[in-house]
PDB file of N, CA and C in Angstrom:
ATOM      1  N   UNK A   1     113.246-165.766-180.651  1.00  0.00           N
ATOM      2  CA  UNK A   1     113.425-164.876-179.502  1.00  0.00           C
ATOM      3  C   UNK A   1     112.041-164.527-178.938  1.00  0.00           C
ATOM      4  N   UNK A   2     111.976-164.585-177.683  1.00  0.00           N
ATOM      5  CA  UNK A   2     110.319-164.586-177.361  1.00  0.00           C
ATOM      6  C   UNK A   2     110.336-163.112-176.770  1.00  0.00           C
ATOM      7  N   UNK A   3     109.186-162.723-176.534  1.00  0.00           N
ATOM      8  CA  UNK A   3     108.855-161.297-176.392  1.00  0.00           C
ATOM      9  C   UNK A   3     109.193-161.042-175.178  1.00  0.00           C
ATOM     10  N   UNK A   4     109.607-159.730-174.916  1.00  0.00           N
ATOM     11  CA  UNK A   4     110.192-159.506-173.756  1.00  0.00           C
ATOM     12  C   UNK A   4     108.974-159.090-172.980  1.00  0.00           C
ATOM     13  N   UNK A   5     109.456-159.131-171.472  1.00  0.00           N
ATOM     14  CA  UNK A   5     108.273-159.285-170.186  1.00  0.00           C
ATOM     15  C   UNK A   5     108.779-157.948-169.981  1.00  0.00           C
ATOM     16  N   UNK A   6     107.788-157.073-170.362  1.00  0.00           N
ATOM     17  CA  UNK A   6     107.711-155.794-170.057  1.00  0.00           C
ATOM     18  C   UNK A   6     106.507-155.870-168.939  1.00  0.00           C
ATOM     19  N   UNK A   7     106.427-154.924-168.211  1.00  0.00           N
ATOM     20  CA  UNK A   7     106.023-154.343-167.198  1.00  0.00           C
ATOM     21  C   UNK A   7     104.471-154.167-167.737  1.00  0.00           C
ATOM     22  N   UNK A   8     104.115-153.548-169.165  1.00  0.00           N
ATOM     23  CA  UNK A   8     102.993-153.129-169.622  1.00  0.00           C
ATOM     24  C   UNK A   8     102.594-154.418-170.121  1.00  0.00           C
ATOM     25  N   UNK A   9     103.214-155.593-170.831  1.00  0.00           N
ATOM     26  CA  UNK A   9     102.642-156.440-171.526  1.00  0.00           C
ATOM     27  C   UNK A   9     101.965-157.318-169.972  1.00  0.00           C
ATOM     28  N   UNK A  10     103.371-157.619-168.831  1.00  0.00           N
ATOM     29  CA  UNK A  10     102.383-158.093-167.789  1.00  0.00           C
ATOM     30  C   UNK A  10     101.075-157.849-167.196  1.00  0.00           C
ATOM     31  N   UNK A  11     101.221-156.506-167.688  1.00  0.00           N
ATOM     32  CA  UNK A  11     100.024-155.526-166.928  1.00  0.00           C
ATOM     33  C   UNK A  11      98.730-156.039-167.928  1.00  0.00           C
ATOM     34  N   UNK A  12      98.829-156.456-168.677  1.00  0.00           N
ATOM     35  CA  UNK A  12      97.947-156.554-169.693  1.00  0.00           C
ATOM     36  C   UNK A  12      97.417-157.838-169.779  1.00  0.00           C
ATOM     37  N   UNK A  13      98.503-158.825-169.605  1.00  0.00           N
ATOM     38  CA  UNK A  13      97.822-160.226-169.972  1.00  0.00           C
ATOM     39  C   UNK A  13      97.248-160.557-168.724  1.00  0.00           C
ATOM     40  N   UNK A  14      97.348-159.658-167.488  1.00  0.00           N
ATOM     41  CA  UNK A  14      96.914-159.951-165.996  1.00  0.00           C
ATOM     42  C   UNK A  14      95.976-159.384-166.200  1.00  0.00           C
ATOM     43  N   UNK A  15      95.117-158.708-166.702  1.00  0.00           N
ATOM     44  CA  UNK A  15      94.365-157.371-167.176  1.00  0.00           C
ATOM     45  C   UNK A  15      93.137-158.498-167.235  1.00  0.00           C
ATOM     46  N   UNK A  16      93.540-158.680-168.763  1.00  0.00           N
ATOM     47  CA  UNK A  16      92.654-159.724-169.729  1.00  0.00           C
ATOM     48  C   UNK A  16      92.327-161.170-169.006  1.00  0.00           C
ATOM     49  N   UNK A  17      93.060-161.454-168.618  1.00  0.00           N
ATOM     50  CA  UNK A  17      93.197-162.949-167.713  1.00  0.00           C
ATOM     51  C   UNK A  17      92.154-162.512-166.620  1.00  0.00           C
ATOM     52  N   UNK A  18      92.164-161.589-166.185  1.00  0.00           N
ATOM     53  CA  UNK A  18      90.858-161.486-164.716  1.00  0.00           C
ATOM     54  C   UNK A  18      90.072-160.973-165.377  1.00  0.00           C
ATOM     55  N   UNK A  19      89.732-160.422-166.670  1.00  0.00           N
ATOM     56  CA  UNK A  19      88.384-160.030-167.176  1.00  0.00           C
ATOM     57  C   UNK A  19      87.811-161.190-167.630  1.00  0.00           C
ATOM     58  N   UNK A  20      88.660-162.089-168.036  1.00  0.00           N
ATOM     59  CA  UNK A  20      87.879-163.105-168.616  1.00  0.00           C
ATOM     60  C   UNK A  20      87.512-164.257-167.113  1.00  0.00           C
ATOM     61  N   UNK A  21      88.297-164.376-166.434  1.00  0.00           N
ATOM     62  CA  UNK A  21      87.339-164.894-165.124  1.00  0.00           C
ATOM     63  C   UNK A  21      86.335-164.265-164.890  1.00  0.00           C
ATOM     64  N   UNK A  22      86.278-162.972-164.985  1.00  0.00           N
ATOM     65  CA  UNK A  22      85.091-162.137-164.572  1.00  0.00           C
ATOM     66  C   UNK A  22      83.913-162.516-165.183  1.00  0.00           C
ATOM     67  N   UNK A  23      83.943-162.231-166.290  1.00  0.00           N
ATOM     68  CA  UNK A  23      83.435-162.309-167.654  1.00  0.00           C
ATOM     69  C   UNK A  23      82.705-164.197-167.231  1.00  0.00           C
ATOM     70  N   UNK A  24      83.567-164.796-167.169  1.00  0.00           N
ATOM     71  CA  UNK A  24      82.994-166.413-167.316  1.00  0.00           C
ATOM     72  C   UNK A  24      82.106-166.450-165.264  1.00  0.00           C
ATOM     73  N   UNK A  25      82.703-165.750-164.656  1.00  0.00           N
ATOM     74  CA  UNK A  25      81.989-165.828-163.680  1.00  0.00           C
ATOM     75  C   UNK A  25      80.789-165.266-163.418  1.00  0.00           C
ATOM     76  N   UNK A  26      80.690-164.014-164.478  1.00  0.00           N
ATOM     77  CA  UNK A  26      79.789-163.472-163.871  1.00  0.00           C
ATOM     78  C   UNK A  26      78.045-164.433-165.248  1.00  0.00           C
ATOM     79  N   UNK A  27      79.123-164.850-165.913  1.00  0.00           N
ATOM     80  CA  UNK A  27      78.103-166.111-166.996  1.00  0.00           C
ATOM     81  C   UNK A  27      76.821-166.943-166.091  1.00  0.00           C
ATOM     82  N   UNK A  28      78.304-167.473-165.523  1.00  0.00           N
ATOM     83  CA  UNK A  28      78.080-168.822-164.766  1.00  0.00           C
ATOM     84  C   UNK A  28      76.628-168.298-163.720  1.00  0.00           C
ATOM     85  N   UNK A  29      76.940-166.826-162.488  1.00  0.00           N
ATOM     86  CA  UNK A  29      76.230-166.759-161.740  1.00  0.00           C
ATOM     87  C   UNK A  29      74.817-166.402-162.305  1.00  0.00           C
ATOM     88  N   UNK A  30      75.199-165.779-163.394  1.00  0.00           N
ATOM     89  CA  UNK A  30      73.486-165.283-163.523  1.00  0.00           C
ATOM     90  C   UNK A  30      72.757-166.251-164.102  1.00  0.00           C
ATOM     91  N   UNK A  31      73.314-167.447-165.361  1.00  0.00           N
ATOM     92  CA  UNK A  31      72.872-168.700-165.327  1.00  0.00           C
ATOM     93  C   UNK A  31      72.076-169.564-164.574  1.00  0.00           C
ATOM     94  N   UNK A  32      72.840-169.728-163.777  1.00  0.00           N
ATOM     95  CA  UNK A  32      72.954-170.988-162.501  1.00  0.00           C
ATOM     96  C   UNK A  32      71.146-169.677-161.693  1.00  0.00           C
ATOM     97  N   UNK A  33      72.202-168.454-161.418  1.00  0.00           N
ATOM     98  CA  UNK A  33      70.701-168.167-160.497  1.00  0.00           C
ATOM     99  C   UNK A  33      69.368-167.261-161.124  1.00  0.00           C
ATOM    100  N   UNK A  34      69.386-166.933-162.134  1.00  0.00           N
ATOM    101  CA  UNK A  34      67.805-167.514-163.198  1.00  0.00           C
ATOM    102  C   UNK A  34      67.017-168.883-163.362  1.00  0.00           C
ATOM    103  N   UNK A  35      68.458-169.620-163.741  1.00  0.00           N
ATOM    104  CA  UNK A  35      67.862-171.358-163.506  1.00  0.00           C
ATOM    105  C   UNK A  35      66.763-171.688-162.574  1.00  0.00           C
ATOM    106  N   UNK A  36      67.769-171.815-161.570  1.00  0.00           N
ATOM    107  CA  UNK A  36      66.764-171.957-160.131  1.00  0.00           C
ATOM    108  C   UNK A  36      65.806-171.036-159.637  1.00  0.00           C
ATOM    109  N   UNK A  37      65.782-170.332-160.378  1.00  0.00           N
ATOM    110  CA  UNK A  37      64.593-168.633-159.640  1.00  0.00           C
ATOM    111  C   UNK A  37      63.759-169.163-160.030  1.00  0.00           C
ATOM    112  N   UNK A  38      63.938-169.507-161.840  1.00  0.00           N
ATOM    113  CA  UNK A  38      62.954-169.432-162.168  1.00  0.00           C
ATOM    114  C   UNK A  38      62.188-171.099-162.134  1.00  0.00           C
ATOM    115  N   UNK A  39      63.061-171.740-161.778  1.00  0.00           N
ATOM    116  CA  UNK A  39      62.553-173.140-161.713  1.00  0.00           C
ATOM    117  C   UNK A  39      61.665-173.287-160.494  1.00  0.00           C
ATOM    118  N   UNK A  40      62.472-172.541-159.544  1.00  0.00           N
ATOM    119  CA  UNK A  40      61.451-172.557-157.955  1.00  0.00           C
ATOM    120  C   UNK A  40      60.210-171.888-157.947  1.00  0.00           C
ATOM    121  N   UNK A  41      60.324-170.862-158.663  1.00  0.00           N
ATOM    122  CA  UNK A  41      58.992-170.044-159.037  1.00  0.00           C
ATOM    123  C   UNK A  41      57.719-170.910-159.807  1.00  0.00           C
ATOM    124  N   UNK A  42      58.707-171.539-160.915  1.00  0.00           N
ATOM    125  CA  UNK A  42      57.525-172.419-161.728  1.00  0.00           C
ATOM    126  C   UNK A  42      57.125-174.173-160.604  1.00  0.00           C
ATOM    127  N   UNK A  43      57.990-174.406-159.763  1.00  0.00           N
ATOM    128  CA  UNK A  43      57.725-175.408-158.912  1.00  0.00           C
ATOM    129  C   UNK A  43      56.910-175.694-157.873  1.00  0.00           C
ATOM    130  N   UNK A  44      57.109-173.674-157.098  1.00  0.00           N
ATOM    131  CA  UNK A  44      55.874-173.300-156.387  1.00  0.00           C
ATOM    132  C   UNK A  44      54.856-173.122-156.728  1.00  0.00           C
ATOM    133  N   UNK A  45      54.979-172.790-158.577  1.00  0.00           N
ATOM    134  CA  UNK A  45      53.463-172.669-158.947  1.00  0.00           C
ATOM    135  C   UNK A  45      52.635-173.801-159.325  1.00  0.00           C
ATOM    136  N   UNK A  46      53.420-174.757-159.527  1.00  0.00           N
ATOM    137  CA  UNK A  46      52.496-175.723-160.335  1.00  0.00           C
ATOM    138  C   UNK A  46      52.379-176.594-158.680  1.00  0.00           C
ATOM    139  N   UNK A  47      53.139-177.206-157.783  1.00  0.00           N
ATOM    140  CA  UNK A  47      52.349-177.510-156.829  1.00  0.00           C
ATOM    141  C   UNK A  47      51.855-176.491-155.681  1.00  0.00           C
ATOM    142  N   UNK A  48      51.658-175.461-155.512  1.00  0.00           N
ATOM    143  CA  UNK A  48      50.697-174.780-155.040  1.00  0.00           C
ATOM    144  C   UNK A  48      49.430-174.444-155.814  1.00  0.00           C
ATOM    145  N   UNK A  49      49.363-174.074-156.779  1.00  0.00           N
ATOM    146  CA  UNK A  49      48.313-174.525-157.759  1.00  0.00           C
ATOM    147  C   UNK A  49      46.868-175.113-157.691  1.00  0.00           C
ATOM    148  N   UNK A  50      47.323-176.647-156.851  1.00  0.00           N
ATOM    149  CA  UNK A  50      46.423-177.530-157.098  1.00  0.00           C
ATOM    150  C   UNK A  50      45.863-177.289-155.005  1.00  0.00           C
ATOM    151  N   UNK A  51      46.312-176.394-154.823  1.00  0.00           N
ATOM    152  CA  UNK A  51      46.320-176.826-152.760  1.00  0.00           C
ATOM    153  C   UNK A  51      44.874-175.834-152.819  1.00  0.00           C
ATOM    154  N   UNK A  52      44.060-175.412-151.575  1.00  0.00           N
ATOM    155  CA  UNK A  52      42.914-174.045-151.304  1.00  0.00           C
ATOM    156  C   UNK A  52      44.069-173.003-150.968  1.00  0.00           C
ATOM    157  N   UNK A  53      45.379-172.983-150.716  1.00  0.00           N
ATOM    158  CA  UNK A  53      46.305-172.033-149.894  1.00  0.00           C
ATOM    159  C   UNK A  53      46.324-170.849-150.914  1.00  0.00           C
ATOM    160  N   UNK A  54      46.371-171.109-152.077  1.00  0.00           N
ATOM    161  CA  UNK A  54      46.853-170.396-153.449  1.00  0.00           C
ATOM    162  C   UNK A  54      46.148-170.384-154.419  1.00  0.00           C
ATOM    163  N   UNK A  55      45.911-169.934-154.879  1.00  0.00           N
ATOM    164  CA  UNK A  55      44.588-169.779-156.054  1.00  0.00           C
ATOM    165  C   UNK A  55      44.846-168.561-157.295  1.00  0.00           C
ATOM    166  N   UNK A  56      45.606-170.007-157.882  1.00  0.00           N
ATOM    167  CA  UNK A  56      46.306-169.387-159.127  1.00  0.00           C
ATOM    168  C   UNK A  56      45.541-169.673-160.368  1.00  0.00           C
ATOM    169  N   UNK A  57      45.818-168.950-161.576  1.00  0.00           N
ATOM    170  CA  UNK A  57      44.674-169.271-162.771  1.00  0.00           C
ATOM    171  C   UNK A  57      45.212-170.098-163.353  1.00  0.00           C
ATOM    172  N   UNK A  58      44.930-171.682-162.991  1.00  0.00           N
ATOM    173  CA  UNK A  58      45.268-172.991-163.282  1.00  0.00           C
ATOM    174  C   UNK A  58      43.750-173.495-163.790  1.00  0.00           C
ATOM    175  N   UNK A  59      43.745-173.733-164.984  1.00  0.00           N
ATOM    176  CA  UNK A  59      42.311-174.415-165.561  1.00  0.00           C
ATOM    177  C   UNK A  59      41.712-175.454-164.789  1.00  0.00           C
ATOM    178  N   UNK A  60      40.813-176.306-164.784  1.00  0.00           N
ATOM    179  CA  UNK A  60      40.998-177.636-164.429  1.00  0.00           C
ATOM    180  C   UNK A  60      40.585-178.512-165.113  1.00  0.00           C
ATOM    181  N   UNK A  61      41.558-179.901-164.865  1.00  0.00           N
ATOM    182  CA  UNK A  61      41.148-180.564-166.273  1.00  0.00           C
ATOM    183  C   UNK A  61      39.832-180.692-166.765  1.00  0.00           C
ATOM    184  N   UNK A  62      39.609-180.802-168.127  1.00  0.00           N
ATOM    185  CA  UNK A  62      37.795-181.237-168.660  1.00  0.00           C
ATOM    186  C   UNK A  62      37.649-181.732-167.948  1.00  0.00           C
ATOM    187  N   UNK A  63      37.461-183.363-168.212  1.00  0.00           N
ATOM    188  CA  UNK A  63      36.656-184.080-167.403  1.00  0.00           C
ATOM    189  C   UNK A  63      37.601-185.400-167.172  1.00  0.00           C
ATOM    190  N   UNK A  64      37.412-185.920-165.998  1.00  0.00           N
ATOM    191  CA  UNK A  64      38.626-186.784-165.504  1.00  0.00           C
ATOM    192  C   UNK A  64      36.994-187.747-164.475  1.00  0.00           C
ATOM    193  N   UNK A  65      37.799-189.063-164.772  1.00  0.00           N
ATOM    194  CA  UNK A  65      37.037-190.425-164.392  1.00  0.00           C
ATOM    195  C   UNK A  65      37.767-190.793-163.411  1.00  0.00           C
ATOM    196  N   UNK A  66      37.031-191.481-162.063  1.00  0.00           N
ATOM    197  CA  UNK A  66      37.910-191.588-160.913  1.00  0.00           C
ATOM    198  C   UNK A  66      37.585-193.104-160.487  1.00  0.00           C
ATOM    199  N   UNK A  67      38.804-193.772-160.431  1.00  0.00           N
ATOM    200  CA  UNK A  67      38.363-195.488-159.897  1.00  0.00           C
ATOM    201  C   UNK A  67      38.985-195.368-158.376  1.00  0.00           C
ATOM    202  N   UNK A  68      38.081-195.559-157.605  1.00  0.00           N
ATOM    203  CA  UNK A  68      38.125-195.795-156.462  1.00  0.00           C
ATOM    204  C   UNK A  68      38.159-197.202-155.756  1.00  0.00           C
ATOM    205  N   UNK A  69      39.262-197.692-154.540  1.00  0.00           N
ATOM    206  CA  UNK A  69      39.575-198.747-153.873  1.00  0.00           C
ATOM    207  C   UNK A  69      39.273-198.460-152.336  1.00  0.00           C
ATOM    208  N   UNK A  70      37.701-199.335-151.698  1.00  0.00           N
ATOM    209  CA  UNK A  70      37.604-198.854-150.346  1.00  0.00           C
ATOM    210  C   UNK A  70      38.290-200.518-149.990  1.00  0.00           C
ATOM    211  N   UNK A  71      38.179-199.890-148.689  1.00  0.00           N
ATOM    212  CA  UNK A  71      38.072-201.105-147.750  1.00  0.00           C
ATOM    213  C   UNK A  71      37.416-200.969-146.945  1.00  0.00           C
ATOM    214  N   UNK A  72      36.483-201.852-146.423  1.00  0.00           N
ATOM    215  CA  UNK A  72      35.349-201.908-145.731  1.00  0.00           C
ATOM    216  C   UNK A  72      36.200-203.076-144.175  1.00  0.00           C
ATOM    217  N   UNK A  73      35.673-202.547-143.270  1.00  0.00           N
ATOM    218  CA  UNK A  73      35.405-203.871-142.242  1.00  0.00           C
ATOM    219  C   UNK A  73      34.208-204.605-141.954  1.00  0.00           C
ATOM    220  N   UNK A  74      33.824-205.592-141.878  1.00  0.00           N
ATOM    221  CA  UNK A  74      32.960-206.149-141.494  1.00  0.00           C
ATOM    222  C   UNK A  74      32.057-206.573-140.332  1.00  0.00           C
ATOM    223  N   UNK A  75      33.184-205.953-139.708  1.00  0.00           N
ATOM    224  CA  UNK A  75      32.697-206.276-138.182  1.00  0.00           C
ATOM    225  C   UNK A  75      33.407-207.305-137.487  1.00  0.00           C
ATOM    226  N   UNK A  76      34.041-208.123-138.463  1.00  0.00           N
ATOM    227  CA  UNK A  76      34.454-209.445-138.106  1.00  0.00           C
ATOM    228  C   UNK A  76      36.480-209.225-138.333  1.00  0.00           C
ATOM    229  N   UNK A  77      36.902-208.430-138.197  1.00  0.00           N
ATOM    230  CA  UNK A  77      38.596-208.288-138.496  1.00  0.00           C
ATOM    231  C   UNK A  77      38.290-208.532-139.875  1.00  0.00           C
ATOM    232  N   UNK A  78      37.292-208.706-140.515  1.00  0.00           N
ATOM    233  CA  UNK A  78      38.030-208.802-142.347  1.00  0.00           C
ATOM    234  C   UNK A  78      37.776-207.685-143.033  1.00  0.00           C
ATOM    235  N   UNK A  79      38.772-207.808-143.874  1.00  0.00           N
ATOM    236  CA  UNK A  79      38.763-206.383-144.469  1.00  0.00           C
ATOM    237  C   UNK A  79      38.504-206.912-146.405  1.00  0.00           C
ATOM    238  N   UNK A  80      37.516-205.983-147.079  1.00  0.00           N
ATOM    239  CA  UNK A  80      37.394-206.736-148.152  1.00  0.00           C
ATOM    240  C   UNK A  80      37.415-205.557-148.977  1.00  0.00           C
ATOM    241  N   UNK A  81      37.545-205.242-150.248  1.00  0.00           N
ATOM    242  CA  UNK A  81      37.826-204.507-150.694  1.00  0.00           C
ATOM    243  C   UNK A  81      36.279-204.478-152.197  1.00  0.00           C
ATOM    244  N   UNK A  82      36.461-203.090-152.504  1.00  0.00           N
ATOM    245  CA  UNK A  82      35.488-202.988-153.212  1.00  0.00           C
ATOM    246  C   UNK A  82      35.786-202.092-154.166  1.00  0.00           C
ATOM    247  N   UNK A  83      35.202-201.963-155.725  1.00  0.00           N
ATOM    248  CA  UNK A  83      36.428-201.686-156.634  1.00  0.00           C
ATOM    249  C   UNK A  83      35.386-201.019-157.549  1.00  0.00           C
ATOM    250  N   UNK A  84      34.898-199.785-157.817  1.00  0.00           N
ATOM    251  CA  UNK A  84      34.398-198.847-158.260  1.00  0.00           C
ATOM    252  C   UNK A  84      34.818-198.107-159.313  1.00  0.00           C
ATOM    253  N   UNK A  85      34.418-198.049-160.112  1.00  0.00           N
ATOM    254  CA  UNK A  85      34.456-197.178-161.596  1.00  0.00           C
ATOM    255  C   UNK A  85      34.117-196.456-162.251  1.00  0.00           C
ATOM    256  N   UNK A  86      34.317-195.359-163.309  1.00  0.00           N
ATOM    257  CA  UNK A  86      33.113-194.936-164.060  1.00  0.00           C
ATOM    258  C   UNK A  86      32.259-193.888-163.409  1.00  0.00           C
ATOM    259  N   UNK A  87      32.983-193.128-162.424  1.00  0.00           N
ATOM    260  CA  UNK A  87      32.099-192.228-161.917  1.00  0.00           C
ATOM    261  C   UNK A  87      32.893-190.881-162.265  1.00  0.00           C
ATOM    262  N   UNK A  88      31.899-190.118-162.461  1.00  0.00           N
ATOM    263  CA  UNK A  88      32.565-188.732-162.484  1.00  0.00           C
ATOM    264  C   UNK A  88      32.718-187.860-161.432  1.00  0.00           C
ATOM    265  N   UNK A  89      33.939-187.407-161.327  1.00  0.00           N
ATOM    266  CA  UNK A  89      34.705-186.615-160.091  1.00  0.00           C
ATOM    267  C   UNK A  89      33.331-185.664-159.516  1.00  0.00           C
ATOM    268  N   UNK A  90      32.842-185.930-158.578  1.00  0.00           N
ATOM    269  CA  UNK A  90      32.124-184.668-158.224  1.00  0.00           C
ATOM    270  C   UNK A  90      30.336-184.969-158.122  1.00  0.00           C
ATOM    271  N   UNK A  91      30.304-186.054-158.791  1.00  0.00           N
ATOM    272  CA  UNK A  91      29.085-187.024-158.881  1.00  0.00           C
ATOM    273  C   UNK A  91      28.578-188.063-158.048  1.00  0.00           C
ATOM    274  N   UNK A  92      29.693-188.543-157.542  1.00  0.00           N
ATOM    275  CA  UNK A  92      29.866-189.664-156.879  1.00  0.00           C
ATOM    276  C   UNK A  92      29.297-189.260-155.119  1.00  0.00           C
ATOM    277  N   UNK A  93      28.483-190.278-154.512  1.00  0.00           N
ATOM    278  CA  UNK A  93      28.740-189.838-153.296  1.00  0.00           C
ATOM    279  C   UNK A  93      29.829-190.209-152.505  1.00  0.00           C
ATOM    280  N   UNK A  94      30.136-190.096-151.065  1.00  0.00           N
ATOM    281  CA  UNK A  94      31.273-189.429-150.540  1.00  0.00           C
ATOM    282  C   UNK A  94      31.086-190.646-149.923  1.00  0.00           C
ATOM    283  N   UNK A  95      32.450-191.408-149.757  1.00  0.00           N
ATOM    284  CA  UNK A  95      32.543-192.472-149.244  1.00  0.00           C
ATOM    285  C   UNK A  95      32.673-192.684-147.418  1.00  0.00           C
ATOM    286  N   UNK A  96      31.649-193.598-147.276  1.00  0.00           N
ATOM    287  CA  UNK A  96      32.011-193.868-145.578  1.00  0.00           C
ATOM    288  C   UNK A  96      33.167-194.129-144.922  1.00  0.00           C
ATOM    289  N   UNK A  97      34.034-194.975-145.623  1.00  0.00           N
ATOM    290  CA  UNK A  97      34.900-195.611-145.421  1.00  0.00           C
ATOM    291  C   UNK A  97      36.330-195.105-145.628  1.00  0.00           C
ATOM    292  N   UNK A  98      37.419-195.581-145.298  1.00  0.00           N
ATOM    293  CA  UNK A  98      38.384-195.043-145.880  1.00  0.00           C
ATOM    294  C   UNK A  98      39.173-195.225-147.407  1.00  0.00           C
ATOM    295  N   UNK A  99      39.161-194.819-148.301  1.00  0.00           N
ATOM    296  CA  UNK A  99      39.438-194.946-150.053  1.00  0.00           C
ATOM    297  C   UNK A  99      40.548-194.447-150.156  1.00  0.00           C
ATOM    298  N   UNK A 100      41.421-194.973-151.239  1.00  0.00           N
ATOM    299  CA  UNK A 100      42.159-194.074-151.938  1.00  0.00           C
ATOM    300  C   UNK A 100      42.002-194.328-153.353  1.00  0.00           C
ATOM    301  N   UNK A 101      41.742-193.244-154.037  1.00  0.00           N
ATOM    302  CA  UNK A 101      41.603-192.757-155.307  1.00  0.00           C
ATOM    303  C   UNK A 101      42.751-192.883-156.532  1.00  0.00           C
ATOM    304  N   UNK A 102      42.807-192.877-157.792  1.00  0.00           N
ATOM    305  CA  UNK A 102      43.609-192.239-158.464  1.00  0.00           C
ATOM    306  C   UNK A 102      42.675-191.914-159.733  1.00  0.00           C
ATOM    307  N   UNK A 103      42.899-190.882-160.412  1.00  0.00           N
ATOM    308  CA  UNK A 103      42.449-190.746-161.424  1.00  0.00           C
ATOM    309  C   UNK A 103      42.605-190.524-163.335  1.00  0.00           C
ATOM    310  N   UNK A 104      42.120-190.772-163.915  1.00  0.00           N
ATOM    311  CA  UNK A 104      43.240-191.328-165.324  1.00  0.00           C
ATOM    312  C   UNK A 104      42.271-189.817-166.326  1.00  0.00           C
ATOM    313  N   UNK A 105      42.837-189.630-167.278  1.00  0.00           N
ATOM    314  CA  UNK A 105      41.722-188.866-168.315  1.00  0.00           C
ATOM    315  C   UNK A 105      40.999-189.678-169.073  1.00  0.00           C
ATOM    316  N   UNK A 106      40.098-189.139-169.301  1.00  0.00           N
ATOM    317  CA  UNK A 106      39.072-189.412-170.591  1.00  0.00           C
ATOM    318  C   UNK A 106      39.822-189.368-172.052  1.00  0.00           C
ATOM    319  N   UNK A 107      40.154-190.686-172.460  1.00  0.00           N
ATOM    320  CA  UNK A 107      40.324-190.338-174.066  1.00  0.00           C
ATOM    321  C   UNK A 107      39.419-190.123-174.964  1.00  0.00           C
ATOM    322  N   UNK A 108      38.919-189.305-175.684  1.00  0.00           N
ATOM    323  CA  UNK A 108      38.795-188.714-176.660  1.00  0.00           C
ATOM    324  C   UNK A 108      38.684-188.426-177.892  1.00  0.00           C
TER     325      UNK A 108
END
């Protein structure tokens, strides 16, 4: 014989049934929006960081070695390339030409 649908037991399992949506919703929102607060916060910091806009207390690495790739023109439409190494960031003079850089660490 199953329990009878009283008025109070409805009242109750409707009760419990929206606390626990509550309960799992209100999980979910503060989850979900800490997540992202705090992810956007740490996203703005680490690439603003490295920009002049922001000037956050970000170390900078020891010491980092930079190989540089120009291309030169010649005067003549050729373009030849020139392939540089072994210089330290900040040492180096400043290239005429147009370069792009990348730079690796120092192992250790």
């Amino acid at each position: 014989m199953p329990f009878p649908a009283t008025f109070s037991h409805l009242f109750s399992s409707f009760l419990t049934t929206s606390l626990s949506f509550v309960f799992v919703f209100l999980f979910f929102f503060f989850f979900f929006f800490f997540f992202f607060f705090f992810f956007s916060v740490f996203f703005f910091y680490v690439f603003f960081s490295s920009t002049f806009f922001f000037s956050f207390p970000v170390p900078p690495p020891p010491l980092y070695f930079q190989t540089s790739y120009t291309l030169r023109n010649d005067g003549c439409g050729r373009l030849g390339s020139e392939r540089s190494e072994g210089v330290v960031v900040g040492q180096g003079k400043r290239p005429l030409t147009y370069s792009f850089t990348y730079s690796l660490p120092v192992n250790r």
